[in-house]
Protein backbone atom coordinates (compact mmCIF):
# COMPACT_ATOMS: atom_id res chain seq x y z
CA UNK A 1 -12.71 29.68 2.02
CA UNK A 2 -11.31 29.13 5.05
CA UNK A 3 -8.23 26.10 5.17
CA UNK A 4 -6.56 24.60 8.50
CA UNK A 5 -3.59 22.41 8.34
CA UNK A 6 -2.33 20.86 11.31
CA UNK A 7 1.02 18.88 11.58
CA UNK A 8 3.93 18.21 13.13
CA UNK A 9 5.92 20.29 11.00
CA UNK A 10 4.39 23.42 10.12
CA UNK A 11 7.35 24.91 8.53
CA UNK A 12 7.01 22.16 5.63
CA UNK A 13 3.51 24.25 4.56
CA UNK A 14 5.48 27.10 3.81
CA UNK A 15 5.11 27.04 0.25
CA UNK A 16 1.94 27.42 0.20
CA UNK A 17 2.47 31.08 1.04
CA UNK A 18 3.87 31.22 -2.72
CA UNK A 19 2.53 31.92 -6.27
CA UNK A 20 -1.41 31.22 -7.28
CA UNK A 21 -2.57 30.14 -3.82
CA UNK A 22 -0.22 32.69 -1.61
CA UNK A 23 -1.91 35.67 -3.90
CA UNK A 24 -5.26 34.22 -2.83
CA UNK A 25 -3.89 34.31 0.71
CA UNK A 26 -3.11 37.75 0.75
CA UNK A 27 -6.05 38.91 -0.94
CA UNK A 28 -8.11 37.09 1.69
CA UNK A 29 -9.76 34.98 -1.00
CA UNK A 30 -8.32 31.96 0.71
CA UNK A 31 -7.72 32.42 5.31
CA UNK A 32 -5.23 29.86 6.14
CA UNK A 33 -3.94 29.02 9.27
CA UNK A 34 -1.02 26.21 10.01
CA UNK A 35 -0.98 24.95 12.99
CA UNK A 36 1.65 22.55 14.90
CA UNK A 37 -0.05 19.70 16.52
CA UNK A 38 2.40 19.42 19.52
CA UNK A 39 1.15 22.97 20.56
CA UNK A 40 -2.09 20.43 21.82
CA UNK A 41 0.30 17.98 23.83
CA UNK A 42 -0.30 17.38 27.50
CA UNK A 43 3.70 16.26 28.74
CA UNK A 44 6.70 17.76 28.93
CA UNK A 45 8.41 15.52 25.60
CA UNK A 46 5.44 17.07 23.74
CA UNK A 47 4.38 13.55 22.62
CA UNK A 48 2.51 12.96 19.25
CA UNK A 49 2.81 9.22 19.45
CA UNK A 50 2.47 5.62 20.63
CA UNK A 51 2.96 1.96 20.24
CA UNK A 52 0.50 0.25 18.28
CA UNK A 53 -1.97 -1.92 19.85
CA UNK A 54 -1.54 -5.98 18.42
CA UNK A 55 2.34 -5.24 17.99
CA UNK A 56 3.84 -4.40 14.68
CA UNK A 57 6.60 -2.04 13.16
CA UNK A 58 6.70 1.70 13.53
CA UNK A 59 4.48 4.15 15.72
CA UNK A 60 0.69 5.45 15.98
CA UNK A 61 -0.25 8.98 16.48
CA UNK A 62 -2.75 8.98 19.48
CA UNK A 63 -6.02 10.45 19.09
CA UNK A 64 -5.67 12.78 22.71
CA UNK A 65 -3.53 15.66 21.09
CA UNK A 66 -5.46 15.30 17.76
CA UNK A 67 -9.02 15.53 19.61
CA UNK A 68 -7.73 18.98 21.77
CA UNK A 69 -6.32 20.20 18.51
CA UNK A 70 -9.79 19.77 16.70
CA UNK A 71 -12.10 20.84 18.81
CA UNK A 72 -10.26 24.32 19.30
CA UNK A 73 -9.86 24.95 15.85
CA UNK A 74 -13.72 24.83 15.00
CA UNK A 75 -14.62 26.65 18.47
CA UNK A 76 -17.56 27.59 19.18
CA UNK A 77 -19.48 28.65 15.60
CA UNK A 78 -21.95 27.17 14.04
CA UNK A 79 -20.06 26.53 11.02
CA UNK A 80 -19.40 23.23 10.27
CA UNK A 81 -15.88 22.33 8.50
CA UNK A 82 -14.67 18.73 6.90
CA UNK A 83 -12.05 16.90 8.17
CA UNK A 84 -9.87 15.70 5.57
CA UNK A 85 -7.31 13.46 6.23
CA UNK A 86 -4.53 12.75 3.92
CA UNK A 87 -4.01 8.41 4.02
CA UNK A 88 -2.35 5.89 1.36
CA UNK A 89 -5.52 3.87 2.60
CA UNK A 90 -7.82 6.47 1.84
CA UNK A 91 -10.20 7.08 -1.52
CA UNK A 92 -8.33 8.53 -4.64
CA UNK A 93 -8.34 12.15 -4.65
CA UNK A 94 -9.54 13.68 -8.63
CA UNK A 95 -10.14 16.63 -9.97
CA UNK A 96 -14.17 15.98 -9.48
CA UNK A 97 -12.85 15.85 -5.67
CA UNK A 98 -11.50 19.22 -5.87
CA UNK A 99 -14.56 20.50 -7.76
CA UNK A 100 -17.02 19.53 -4.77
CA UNK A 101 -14.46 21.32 -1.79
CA UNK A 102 -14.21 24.32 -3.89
CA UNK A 103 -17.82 24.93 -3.25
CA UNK A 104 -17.41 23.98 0.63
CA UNK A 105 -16.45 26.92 3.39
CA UNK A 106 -13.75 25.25 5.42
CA UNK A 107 -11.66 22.55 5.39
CA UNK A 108 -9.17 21.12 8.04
CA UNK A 109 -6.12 18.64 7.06
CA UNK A 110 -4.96 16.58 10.19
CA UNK A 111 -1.39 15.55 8.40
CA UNK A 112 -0.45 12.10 10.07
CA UNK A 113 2.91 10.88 10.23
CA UNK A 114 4.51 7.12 10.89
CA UNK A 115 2.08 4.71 10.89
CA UNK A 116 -0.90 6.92 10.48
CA UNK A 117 -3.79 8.91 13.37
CA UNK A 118 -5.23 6.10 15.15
CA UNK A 119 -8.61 5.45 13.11
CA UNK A 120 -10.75 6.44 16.08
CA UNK A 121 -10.12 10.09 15.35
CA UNK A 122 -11.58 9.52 11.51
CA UNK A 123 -14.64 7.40 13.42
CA UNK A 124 -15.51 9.82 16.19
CA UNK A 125 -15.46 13.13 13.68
CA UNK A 126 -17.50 11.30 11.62
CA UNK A 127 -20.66 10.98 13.89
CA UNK A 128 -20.03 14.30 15.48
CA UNK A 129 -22.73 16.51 14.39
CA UNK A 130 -20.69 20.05 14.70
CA UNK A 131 -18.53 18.64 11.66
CA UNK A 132 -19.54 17.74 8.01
CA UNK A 133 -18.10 14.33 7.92
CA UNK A 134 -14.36 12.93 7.39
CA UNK A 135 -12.67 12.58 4.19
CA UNK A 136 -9.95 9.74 3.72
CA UNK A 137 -8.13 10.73 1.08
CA UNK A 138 -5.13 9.56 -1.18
CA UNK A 139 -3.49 11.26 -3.99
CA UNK A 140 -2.21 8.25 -5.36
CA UNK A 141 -1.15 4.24 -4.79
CA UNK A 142 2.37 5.50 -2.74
CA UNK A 143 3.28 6.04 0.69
CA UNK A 144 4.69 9.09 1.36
CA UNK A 145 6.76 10.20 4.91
CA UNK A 146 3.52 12.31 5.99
CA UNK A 147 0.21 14.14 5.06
CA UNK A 148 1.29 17.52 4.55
CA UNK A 149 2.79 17.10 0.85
CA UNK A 150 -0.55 15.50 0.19
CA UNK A 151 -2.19 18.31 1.86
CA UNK A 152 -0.62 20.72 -0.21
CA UNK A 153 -1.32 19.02 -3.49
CA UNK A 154 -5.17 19.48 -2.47
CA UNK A 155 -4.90 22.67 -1.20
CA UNK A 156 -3.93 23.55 -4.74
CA UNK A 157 -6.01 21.96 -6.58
CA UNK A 158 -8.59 23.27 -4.86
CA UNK A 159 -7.85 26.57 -4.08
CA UNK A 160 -7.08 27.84 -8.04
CA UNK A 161 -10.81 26.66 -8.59
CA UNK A 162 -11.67 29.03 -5.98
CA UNK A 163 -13.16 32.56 -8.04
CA UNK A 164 -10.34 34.96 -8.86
CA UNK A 165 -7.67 32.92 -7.94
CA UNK A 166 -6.90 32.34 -11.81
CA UNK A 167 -5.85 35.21 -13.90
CA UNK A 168 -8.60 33.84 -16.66
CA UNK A 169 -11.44 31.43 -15.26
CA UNK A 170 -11.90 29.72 -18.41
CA UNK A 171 -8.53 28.10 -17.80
CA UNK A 172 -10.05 25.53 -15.03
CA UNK A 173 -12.85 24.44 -17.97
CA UNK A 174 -9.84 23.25 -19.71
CA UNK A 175 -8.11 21.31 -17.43
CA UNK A 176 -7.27 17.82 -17.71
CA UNK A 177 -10.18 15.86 -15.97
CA UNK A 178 -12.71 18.80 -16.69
CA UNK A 179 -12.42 19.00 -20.67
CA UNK A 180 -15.74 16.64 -20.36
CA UNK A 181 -18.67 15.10 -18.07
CA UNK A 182 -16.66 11.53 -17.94
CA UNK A 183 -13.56 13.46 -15.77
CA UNK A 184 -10.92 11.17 -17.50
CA UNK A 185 -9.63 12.87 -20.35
CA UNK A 186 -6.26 14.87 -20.30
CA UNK A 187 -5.42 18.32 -21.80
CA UNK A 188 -3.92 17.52 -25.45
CA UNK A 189 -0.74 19.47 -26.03
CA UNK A 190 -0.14 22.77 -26.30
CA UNK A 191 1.86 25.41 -28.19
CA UNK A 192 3.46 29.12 -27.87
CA UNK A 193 5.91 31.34 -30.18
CA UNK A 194 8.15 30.49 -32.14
CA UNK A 195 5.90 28.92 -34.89
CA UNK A 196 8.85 26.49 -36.03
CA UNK A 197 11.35 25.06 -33.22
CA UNK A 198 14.38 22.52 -33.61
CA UNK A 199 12.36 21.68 -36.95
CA UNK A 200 9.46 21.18 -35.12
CA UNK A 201 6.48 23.58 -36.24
CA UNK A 202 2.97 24.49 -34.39
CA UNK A 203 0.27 22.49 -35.96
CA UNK A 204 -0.93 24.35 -39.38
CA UNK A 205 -4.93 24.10 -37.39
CA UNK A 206 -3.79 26.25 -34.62
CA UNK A 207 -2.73 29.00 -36.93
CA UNK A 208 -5.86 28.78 -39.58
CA UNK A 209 -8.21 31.21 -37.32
CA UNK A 210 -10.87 28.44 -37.70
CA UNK A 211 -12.26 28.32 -34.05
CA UNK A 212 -14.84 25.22 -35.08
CA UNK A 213 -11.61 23.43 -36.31
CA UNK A 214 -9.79 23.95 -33.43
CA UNK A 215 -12.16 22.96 -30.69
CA UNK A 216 -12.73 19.75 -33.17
CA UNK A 217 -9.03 19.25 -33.20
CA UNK A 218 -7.97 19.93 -29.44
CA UNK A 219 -11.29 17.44 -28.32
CA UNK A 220 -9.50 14.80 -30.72
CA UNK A 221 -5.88 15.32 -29.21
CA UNK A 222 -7.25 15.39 -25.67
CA UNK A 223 -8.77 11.80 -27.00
CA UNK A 224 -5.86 10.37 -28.69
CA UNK A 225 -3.63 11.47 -25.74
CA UNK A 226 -5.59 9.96 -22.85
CA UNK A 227 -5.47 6.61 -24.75
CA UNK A 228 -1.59 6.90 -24.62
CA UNK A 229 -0.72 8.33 -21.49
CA UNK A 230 -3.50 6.30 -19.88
CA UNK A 231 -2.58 2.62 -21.43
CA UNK A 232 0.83 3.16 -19.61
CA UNK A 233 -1.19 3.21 -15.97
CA UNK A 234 -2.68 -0.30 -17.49
């Protein structure tokens, strides 16, 4: 899979040169490229922004440097990437999300800042043929200071669904959000050595070697935990 990330502050991607989805990196599973948006400006200031049209607080980022920026990242192949582009406004990003981009070739995160990419960028990208459509995106009911911390939360969620990227592949079946068809329920808890802790002790199932009573018993925890981690949200 191929991933472009384009911002005004490239250096905040770094981390994404780091553990699961830096190893995919440099085994070429994953070809990222960062790019810095004012490398697409036309004046000397290197200016990203503007005034917003109808008045209002805070600055727009103008479509010009975004359009330059776009069109010479995709070139001249055939290959058609989405646009994703990380918004509070946008629809909620989910694990069924992630599912459906693993399986696509390239994506490209324009990473506003301020007051958000004027919405003819999302409008124009959407009709042009040599792209496969716009995503608006949001990873949850916040505003954050820009798009890339967004864009690294989908990069990741994305990329360790990618094959090989995790050391065992059944791990992604038992996510939360992929346990079952519905994509609500959350992992139930989980346990390691030593058997008793502080007092506490692993669950007497876990160690019976009963595989049917263990699937029946982590299904029923993932159950009884999304109803109580889930009310809260209510």
């Amino acid at each position: 899979m191929r991933i472009d990330i384009v911002s005004i502050f490239p250096d905040y991607l770094g981390p994404l040169r780091l553990s699961l989805i830096g190893k995919a990196v440099d085994s070429g599973t994953i070809e990222l490229h960062i790019h810095d948006l004012r490398d697409w400006t036309a004046d000397r200031h290197r200016t990203v922004d503007d005034t917003p049209y109808g008045g209002g607080p805070g600055m727009v980022m103008s479509p010009e440097p975004w359009g330059r920026a776009l069109d010479d990242i995709r070139g001249t192949t055939d290959l058609k990437p989405k646009l994703v582009i990380p918004t509070p406004s946008g629809a909620r990003f989910v694990q069924s999300t992630a599912q459906q981009w693993s399986a696509h070739p390239w994506l490209v995160f324009a990473c506003g800042r301020y007051e958000g990419i004027d919405a003819r960028l999302a409008q124009f990208y959407h009709a042009d043929q040599h792209w496969d459509g716009v995503a608006e995106v949001s990873i949850g009911d916040y505003v954050l200071a820009g798009g890339e911390v967004a864009a690294m939360v989908m990069v990741e969620a994305v990329g360790r669904l990618l094959p090989g990227v995790l050391g065992n592949e059944v791990s992604a079946a038992d996510d939360s959000f992929s346990i079952d068809d519905s994509g609500e329920l959350v992992e139930g808890p989980v346990f390691t050595r030593p058997q008793i802790w502080r007092g506490l002790e692993v669950p007497e199932v876990l160690l019976s070697g009963h595989h049917a009573h263990i699937v029946q018993w982590r299904a029923a925890q993932a159950q009884d935990r999304t109803e109580q981690m889930r009310s809260v949200d209510r």
